[in-house]
C-alpha atoms as a PDB file:
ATOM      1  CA  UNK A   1     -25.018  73.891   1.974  1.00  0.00           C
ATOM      2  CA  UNK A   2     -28.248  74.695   0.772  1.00  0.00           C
ATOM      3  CA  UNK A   3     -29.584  78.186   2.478  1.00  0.00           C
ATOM      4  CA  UNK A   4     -32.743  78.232   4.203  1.00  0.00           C
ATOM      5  CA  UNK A   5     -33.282  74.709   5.110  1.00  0.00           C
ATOM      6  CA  UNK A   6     -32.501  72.838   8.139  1.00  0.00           C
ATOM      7  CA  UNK A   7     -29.325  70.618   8.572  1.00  0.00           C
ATOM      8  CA  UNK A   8     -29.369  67.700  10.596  1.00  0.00           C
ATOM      9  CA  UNK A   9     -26.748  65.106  11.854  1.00  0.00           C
ATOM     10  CA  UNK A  10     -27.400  61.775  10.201  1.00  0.00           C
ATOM     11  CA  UNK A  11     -27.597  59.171   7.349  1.00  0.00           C
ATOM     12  CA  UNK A  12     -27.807  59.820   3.738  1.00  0.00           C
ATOM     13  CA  UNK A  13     -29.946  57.635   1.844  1.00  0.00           C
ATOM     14  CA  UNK A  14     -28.450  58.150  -1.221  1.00  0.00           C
ATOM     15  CA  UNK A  15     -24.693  57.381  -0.510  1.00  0.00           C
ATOM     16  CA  UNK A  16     -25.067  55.959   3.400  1.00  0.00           C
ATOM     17  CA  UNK A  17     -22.400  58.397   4.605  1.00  0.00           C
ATOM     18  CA  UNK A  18     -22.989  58.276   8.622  1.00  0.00           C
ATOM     19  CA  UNK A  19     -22.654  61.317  10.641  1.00  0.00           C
ATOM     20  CA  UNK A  20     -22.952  63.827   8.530  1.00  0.00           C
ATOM     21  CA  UNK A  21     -25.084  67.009   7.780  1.00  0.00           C
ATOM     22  CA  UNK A  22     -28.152  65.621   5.975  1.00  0.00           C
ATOM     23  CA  UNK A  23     -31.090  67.796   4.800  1.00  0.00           C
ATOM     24  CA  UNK A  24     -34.533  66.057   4.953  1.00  0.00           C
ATOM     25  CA  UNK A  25     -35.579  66.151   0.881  1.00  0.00           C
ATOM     26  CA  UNK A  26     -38.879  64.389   1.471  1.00  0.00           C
ATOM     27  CA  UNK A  27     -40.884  61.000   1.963  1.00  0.00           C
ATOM     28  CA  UNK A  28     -39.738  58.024   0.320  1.00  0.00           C
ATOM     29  CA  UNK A  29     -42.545  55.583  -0.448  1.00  0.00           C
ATOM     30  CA  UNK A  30     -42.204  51.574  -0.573  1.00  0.00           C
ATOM     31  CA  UNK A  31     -44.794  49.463  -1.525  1.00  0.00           C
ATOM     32  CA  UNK A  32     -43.858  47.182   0.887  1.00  0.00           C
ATOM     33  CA  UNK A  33     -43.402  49.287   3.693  1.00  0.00           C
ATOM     34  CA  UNK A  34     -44.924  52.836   3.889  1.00  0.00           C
ATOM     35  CA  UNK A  35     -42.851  55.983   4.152  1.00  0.00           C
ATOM     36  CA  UNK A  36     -39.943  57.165   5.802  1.00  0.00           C
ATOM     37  CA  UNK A  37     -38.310  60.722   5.813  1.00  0.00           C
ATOM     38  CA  UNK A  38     -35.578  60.720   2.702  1.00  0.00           C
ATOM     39  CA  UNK A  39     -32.294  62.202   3.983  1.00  0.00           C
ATOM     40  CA  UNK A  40     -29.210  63.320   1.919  1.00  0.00           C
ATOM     41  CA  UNK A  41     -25.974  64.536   2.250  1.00  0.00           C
ATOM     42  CA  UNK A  42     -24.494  67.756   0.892  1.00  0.00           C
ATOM     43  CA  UNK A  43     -22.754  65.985  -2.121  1.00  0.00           C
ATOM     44  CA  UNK A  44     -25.830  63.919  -2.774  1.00  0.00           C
ATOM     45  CA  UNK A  45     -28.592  66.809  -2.369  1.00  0.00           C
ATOM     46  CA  UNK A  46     -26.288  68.341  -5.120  1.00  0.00           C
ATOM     47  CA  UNK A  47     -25.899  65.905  -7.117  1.00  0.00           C
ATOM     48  CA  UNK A  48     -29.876  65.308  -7.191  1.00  0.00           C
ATOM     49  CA  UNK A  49     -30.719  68.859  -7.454  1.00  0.00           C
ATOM     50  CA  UNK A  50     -28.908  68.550 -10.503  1.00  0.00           C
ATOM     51  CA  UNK A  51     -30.416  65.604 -12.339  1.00  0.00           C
ATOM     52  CA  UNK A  52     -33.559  67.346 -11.244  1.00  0.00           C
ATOM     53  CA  UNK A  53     -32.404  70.435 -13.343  1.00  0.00           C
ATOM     54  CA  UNK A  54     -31.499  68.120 -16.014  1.00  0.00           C
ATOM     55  CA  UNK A  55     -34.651  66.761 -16.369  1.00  0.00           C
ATOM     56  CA  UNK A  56     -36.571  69.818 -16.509  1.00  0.00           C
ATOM     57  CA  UNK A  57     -34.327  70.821 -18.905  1.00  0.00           C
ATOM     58  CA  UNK A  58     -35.006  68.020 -20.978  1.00  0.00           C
ATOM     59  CA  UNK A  59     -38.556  68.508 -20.704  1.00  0.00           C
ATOM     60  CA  UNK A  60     -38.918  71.671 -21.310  1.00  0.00           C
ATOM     61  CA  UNK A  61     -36.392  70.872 -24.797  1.00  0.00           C
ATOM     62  CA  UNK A  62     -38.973  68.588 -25.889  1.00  0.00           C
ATOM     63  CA  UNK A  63     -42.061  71.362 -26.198  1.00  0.00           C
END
């Protein structure tokens, strides 16, 4: 799990795993709705941080 940041039992937004370490990544904003705190799972916080790596990778190709 990712060091430094705090665990919580809960739902992951991305996958919708119940009862399971999540780590708060963040507001999610609707249009429609407001906010709401963005929770993930350890799989799924992975999985992001690495499309987020991806695309600075990407971007930082393109200069």
């Amino acid at each position: 799990m990712t060091a430094g940041r705090e665990w919580t039992i809960g739902l992951c937004w991305r996958c919708e795993a119940e009862d399971v370490p999540v780590l708060w990544l963040g507001p999610a904003h609707s249009d429609d709705h407001g906010h709401a705190p963005f929770h993930a799972c350890e799989p799924c916080t992975r999985r992001i941080e690495e499309l987020i790596a991806d695309h600075v990778a990407r971007r930082y190709a393109a200069t």
